[in-house]
Protein backbone atom coordinates (compact mmCIF):
# COMPACT_ATOMS: atom_id res chain seq x y z
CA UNK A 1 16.33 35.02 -50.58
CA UNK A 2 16.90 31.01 -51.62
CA UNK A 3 16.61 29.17 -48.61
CA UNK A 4 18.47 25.23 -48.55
CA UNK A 5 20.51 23.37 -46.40
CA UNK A 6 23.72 23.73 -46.22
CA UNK A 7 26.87 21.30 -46.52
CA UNK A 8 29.06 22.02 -43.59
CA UNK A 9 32.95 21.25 -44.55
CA UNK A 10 35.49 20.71 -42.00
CA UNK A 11 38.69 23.02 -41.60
CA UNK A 12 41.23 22.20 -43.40
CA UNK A 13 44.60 23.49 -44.63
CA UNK A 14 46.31 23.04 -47.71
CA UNK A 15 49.11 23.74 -49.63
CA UNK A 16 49.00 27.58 -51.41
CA UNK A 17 47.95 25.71 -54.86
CA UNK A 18 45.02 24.05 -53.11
CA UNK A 19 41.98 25.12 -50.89
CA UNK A 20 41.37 25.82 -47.64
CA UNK A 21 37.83 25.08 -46.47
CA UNK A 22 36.47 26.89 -43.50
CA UNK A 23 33.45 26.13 -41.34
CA UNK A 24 31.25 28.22 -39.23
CA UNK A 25 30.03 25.70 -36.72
CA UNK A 26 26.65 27.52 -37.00
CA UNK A 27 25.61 27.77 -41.15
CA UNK A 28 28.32 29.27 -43.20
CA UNK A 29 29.46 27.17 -46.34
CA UNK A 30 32.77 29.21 -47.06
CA UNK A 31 35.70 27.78 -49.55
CA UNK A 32 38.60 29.80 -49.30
CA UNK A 33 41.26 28.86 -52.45
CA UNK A 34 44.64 30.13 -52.07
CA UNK A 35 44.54 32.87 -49.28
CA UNK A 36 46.75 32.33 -46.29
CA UNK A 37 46.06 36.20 -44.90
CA UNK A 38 44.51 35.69 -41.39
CA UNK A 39 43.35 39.58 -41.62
CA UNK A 40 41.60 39.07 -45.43
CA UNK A 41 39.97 35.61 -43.83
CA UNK A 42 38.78 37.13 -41.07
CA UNK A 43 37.45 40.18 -43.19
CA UNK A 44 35.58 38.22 -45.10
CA UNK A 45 34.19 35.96 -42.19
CA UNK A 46 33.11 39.52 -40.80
CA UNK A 47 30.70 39.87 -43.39
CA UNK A 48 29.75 37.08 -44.00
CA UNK A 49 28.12 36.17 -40.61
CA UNK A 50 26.05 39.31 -40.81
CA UNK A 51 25.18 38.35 -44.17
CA UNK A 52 22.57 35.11 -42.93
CA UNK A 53 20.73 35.11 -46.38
CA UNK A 54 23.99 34.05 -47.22
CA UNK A 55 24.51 30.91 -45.13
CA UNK A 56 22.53 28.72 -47.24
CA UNK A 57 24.84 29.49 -50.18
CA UNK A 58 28.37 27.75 -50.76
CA UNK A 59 30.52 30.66 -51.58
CA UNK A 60 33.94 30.62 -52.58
CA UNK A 61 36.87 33.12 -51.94
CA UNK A 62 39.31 32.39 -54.20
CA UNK A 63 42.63 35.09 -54.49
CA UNK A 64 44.10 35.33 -58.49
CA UNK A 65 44.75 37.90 -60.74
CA UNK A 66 41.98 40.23 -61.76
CA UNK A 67 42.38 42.32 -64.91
CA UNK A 68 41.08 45.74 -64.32
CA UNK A 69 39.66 44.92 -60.70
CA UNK A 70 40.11 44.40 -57.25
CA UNK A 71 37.18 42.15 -56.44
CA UNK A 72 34.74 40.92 -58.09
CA UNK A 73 31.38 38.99 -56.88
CA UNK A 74 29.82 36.30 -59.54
CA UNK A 75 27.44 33.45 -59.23
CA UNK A 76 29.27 29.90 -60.53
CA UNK A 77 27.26 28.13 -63.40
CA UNK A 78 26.85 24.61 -64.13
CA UNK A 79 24.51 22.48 -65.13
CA UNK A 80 22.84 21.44 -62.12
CA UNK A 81 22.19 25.01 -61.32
CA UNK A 82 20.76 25.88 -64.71
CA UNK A 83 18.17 23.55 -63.71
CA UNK A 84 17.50 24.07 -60.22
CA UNK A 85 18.95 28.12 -59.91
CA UNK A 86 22.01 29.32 -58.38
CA UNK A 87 23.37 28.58 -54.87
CA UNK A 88 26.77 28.42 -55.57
CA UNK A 89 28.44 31.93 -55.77
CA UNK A 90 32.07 33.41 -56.27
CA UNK A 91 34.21 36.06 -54.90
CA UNK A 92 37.33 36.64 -56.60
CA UNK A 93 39.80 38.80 -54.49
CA UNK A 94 43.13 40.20 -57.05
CA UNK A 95 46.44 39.74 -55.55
CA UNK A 96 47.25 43.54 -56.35
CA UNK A 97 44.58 46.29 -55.99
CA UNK A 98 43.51 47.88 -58.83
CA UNK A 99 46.46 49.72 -60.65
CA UNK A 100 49.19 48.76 -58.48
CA UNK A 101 51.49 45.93 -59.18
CA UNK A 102 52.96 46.81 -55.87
CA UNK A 103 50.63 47.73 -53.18
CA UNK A 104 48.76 44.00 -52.12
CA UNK A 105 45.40 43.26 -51.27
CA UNK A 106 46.73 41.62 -47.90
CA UNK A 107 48.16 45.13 -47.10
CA UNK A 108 45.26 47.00 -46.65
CA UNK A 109 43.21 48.05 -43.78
CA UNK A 110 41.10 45.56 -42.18
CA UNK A 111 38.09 47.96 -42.57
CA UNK A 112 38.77 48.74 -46.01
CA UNK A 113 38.75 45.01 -46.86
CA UNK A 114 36.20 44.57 -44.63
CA UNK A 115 33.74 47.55 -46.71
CA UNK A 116 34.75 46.19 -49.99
CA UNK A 117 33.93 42.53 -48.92
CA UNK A 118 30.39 43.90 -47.66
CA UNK A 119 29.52 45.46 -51.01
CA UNK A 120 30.92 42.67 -52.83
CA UNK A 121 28.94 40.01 -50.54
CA UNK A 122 25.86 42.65 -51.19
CA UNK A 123 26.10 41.54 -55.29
CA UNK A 124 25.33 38.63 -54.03
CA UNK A 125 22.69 39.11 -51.39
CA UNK A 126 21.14 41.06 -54.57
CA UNK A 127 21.53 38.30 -56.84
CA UNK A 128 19.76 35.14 -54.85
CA UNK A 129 15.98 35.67 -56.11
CA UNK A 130 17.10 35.38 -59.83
CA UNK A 131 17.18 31.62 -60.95
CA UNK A 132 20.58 31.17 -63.61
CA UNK A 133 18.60 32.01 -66.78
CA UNK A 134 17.61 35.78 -65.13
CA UNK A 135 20.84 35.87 -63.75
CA UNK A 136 22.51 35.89 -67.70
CA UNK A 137 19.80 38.22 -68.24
CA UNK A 138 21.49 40.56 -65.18
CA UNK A 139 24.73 40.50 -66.61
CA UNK A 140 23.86 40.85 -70.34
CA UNK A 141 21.77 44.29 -69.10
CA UNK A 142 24.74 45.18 -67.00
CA UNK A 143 27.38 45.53 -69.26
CA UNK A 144 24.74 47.04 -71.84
CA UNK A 145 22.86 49.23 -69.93
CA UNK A 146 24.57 52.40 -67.65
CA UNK A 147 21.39 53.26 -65.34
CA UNK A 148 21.54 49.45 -64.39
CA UNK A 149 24.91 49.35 -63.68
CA UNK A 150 24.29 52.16 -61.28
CA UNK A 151 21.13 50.27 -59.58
CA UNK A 152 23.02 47.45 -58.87
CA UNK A 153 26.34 49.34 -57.38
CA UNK A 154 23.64 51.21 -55.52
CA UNK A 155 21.93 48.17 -54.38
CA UNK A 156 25.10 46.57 -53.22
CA UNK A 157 26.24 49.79 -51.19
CA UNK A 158 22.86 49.89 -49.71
CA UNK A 159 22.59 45.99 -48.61
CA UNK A 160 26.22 46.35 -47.08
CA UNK A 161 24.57 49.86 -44.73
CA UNK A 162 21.36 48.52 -44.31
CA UNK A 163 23.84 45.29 -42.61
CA UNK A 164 25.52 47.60 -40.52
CA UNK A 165 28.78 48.25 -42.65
CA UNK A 166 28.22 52.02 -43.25
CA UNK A 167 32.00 52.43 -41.69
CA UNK A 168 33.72 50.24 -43.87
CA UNK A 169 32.03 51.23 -47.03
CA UNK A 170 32.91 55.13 -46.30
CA UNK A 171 36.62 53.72 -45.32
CA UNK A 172 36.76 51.68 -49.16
CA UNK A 173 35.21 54.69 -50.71
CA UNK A 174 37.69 56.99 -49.33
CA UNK A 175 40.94 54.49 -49.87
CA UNK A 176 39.89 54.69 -53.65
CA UNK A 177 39.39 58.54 -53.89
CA UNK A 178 42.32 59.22 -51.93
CA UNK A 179 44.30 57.06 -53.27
CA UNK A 180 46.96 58.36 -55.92
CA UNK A 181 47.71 54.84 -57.15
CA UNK A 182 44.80 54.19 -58.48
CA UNK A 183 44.29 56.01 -62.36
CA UNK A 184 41.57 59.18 -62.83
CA UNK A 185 39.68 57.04 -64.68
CA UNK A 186 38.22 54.34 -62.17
CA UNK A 187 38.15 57.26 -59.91
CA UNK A 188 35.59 59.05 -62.28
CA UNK A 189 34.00 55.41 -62.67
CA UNK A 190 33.27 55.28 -58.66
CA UNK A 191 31.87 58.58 -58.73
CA UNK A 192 29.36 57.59 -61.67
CA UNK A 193 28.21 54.37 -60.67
CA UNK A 194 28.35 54.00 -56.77
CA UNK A 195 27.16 55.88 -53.83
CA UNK A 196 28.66 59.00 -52.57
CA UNK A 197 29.90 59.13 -49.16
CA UNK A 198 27.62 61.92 -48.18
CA UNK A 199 24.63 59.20 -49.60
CA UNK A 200 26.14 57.00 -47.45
CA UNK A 201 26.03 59.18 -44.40
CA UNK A 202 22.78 60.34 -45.68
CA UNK A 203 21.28 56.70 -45.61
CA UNK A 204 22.64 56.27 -42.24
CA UNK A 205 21.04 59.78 -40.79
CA UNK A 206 17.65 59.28 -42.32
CA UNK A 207 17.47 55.56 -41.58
CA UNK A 208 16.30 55.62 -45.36
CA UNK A 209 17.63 51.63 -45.40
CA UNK A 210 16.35 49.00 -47.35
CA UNK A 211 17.25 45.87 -48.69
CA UNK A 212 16.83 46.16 -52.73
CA UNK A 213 16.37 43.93 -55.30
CA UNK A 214 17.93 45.14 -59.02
CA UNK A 215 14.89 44.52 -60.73
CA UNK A 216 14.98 42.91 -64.07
């Protein structure tokens, strides 16, 4: 994946409106905007130092509300990096999960946050060889095209177990299915578009890991 040096930002801490900027002493460039969980933070730090493709990046964790989500993993645009690609990358985190206006993103498990982080942080893993112009490409075909979509849920799931987050993903997977909060719809979404649990085991068992690229 894109290789640069990184810009190391000391910690920091903020009021809720503004950001809190964490450093990894070793190569992370995290941003974290509005999150004052310790257990979401340290989630996402989880991941993240497994993730060392990653560390070159500036990523940003920012918590809002999400229509119709419960994360979501995107790569920020501007025009410095429509000349020179993307390096700069987004994770937004809801306040709520998905369907609930009660039950709060800060109250889940640590390894559920921690699997849904690692397929979220797996988007982006995915999404480093494309320069910005291929990346509009990736979302225009995957919105339009269904057996995309699936490739690059599949790829995401499979970056996060080939990373050593087989767990965690089978401990999001199940929080969703099992879930009664969240509708029959996304449900039947999950099971169209991601990996199974038994793929996931199945990946695990047969060592059958890789590291994919969503190819364009």
């Amino acid at each position: 994946m894109l290789a640069y040096c990184c810009i190391i930002l000391p910690m920091s801490i903020f009021s809720h409106s503004q950001a809190q900027t964490t450093e990894d002493k070793r190569t992370m460039n995290i941003e974290i905007v509005n999150i004052r969980s310790d257990k979401i933070i340290s989630a996402f730090k989880e991941v993240m130092e497994r993730y060392t493709s990653l560390h070159d990046c500036h990523i940003l964790l920012v918590q809002k509300k999400i229509k119709s989500s419960t994360m979501q993993a995107q790569p920020i645009f501007n025009f410095k990096s429509l000349l020179k690609g993307v390096k700069t990358y987004k994770v937004k985190l809801g306040i709520y999960v998905r369907d609930s206006d009660t039950l709060r993103v800060e109250s889940l498990p640590k390894d559920v946050l921690t699997g849904w982080f690692a397929h979220e942080l797996g988007h982006i893993v995915d999404y480093q060889p494309y320069s910005s112009w291929q990346m509009l490409r990736y979302g225009i075909r995957y919105v339009t095209s269904q057996k995309f979509k699936r490739k690059a849920e599949y790829a995401a799931d499979t970056i996060a177990i080939a990373h050593g987050f087989a767990p965690q993903i089978i401990a999001a997977k199940k929080f969703i299915i099992e879930n009664e909060l969240m509708e029959q719809k996304y449900k039947d979404k999950i099971a169209k578009y991601y990996m199974t649990i038994s793929e996931v085991e199945l990946c695990v068992d047969e060592k059958a890991i890789a590291q994919p690229s969503t190819e364009l």
